[in-house]
Protein backbone atom coordinates (compact mmCIF):
# COMPACT_ATOMS: atom_id res chain seq x y z
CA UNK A 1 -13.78 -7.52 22.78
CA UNK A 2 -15.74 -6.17 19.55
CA UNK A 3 -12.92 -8.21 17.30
CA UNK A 4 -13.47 -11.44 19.47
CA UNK A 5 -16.95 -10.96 18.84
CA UNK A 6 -16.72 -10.47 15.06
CA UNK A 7 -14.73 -13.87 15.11
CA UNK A 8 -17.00 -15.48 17.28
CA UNK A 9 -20.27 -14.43 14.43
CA UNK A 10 -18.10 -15.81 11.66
CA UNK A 11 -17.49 -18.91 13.37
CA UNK A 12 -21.41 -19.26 14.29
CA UNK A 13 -22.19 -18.77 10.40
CA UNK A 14 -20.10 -20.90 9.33
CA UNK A 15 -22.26 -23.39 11.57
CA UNK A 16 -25.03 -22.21 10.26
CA UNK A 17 -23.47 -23.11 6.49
CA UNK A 18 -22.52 -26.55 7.55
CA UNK A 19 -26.01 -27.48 8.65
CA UNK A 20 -27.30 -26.07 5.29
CA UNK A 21 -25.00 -27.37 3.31
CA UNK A 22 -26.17 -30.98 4.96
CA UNK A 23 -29.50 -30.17 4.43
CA UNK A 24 -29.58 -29.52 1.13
CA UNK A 25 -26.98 -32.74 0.71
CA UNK A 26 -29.41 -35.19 1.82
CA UNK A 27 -32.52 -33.14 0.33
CA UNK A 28 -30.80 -33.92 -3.02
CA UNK A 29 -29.70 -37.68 -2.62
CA UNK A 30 -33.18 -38.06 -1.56
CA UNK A 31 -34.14 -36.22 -5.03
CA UNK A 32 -36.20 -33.81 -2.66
CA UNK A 33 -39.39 -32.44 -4.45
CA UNK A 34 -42.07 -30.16 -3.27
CA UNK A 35 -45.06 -32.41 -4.73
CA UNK A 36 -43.59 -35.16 -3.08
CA UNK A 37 -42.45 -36.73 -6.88
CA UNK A 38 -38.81 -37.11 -8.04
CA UNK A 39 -37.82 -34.32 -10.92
CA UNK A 40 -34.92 -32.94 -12.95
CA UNK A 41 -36.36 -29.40 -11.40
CA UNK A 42 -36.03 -29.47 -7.80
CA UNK A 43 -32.82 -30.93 -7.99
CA UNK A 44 -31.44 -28.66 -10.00
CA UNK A 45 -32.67 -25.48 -7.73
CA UNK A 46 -31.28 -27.67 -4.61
CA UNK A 47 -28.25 -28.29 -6.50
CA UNK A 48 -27.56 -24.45 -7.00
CA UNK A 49 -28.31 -23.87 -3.31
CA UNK A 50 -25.88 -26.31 -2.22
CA UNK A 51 -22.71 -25.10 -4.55
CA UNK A 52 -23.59 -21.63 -3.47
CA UNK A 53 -23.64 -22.82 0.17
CA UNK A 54 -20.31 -24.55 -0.23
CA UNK A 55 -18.80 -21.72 -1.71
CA UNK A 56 -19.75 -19.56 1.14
CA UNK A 57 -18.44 -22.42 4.06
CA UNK A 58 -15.12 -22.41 1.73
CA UNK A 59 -14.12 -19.14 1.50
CA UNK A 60 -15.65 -18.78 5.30
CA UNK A 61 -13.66 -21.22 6.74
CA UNK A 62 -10.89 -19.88 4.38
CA UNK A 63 -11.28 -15.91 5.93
CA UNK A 64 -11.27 -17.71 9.77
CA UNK A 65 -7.96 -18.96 9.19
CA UNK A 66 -6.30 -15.59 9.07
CA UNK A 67 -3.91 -15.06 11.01
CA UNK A 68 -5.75 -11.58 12.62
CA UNK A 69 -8.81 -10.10 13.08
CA UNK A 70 -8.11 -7.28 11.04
CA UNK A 71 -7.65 -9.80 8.03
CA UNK A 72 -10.49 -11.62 8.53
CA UNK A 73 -12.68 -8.54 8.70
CA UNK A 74 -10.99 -7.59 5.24
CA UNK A 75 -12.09 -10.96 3.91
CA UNK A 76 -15.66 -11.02 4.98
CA UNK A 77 -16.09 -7.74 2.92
CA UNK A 78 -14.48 -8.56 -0.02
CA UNK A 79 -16.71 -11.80 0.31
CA UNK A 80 -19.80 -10.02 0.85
CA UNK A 81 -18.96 -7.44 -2.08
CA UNK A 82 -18.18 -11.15 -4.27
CA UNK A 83 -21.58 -12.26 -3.34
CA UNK A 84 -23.03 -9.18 -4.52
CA UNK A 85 -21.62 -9.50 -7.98
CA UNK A 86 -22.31 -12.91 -8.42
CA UNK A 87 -26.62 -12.33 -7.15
CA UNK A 88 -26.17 -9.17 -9.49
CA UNK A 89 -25.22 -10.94 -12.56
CA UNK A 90 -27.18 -13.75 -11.96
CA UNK A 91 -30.44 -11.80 -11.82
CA UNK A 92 -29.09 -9.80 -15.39
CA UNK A 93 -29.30 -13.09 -16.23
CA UNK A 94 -31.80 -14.32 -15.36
CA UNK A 95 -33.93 -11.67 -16.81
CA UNK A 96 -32.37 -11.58 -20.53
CA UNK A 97 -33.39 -15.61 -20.26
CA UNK A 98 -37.52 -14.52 -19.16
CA UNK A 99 -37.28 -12.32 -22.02
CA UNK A 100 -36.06 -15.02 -23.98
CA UNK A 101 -38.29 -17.66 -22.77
CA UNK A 102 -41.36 -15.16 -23.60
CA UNK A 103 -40.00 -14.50 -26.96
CA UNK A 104 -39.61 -18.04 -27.95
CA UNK A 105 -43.43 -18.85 -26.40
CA UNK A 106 -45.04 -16.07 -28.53
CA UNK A 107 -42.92 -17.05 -31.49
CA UNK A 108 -44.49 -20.80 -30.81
CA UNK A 109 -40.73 -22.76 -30.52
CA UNK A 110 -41.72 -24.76 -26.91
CA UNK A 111 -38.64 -26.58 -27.00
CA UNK A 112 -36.46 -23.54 -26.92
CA UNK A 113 -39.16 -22.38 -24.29
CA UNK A 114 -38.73 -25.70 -22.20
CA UNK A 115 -34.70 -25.56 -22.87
CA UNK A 116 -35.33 -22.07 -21.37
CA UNK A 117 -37.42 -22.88 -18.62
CA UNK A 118 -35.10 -25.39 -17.21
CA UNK A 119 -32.43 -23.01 -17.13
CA UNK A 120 -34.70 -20.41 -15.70
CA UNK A 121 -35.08 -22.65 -12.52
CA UNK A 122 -31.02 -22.80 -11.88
CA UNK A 123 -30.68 -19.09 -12.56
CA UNK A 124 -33.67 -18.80 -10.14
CA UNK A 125 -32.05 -20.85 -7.13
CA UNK A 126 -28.70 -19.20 -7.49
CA UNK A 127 -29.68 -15.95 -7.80
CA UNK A 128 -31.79 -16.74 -3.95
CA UNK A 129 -28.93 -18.98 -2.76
CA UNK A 130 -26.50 -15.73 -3.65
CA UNK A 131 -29.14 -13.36 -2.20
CA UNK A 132 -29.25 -15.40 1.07
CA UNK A 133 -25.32 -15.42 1.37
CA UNK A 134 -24.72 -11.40 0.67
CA UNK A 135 -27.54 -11.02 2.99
CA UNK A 136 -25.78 -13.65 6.23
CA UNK A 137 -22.48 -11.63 5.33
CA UNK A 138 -24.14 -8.35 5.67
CA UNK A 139 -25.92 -8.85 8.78
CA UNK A 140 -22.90 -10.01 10.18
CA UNK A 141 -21.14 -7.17 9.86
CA UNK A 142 -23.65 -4.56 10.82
CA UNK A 143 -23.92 -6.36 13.92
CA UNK A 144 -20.51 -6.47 14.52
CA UNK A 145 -20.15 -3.09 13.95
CA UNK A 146 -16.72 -3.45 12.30
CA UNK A 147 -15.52 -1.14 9.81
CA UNK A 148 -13.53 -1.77 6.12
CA UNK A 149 -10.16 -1.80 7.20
CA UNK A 150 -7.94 0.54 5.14
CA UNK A 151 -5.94 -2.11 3.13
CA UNK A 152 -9.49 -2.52 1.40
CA UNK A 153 -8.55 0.76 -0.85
CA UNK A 154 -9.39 0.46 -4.86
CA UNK A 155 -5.74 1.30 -6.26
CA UNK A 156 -7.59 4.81 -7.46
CA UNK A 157 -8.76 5.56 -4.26
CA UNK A 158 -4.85 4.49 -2.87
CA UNK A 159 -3.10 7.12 -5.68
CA UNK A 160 -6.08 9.65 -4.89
CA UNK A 161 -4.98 9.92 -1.41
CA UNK A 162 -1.40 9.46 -2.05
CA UNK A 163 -1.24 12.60 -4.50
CA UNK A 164 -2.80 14.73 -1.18
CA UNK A 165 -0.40 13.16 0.83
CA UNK A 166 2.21 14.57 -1.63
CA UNK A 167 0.48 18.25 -2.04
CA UNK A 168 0.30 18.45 2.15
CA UNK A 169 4.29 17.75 2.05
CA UNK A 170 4.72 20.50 -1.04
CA UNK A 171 2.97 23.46 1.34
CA UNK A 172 5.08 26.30 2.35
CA UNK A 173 4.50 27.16 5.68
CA UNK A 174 3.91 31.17 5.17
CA UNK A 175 1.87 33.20 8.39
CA UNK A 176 -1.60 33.31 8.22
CA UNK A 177 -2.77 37.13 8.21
CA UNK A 178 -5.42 37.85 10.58
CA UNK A 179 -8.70 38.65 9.12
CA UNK A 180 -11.64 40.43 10.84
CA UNK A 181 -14.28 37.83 10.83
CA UNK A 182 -18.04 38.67 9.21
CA UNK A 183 -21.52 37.11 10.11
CA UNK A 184 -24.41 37.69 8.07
CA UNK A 185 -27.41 38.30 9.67
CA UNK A 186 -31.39 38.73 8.48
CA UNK A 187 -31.84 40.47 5.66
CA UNK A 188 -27.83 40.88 4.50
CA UNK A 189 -26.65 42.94 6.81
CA UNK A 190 -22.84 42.03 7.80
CA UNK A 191 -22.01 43.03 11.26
CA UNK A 192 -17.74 42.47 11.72
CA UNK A 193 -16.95 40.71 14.85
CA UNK A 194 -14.40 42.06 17.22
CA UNK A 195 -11.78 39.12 18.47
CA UNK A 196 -11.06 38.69 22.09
């Protein structure tokens, strides 16, 4: 019941993507502005929003192809962790360009600055667009209330627990020697405790 669920939230999201995805289609064939004017600008931040939205339907539609549950919930976390990066390195990004812009203002070279600026506005709408698609992933799997299945292992973690598995197998079996048990109480006095 909780996996058709889970299956049933990825298919309503990627809904969800499709309709964005045709929103922001016609938004830029229209060459959507917020003043109402046509501009380089907006279509560039609605063009970021729409590749990032078609990424997310792709590898979406990709993950609900699996052939179990168990694989699908593997690839909705990897995709949410790929998400991640990509708003992460976007906004290091993004900020080494403000600096730059800022640097090139003071320093009076407003073409760099406007070069800059320009760029500044796709960093901007990817760095949202990636934002808003970690975020969709996320919420879909806390309210799923699925877990990371164990194929999901880093190859460290996978030779971590495989070297424990290998120590439990190398333990001799030897009697355990019973010991009279201790409790501390108040200010450090030990009173033993008797078994029954």
């Amino acid at each position: 019941m909780e996996s058709e669920s889970f299956v049933s939230r990825v298919m309503a999201l990627i809904q969800k993507s499709r309709r964005a995805l045709r929103l922001y289609s016609s938004a830029g064939s229209n060459g959507f502005s917020r003043d109402g004017s046509s501009g380089d600008l907006p279509a560039a931040q609605v063009a970021q929003w729409r590749e990032v939205n078609g990424l997310l339907l792709r590898k979406l539609s990709e993950a609900a192809e699996a052939p179990n549950t168990k694989k699908i919930i593997y690839d909705v976390f990897a995709l949410r962790s790929e998400f991640q990066t990509l708003w992460r390195a976007t906004e290091s990004e993004l900020v080494q360009s403000q600096r730059e812009l800022i640097a090139s203002a003071e320093s009076g070279d407003f073409i760099r600055a406007a070069v800059l600026s320009t760029s500044l506005v796709s960093l901007k709408a990817r760095l949202q667009a990636g934002q808003a698609a970690h975020h969709e992933l996320d919420l879909l799997i806390k309210r799923s209330k699925v877990v990371r299945p164990a194929a999901e292992l880093s190859e460290e973690n996978a030779t971590v627990l495989s070297t424990l598995e290998l120590l439990d197998e190398q333990v001799v079996d030897e009697p355990v020697k019973a010991v009279p048990l201790k409790v501390a109480v108040g200010g450090g006095k030990v009173i033993p405790l008797k078994r029954r």
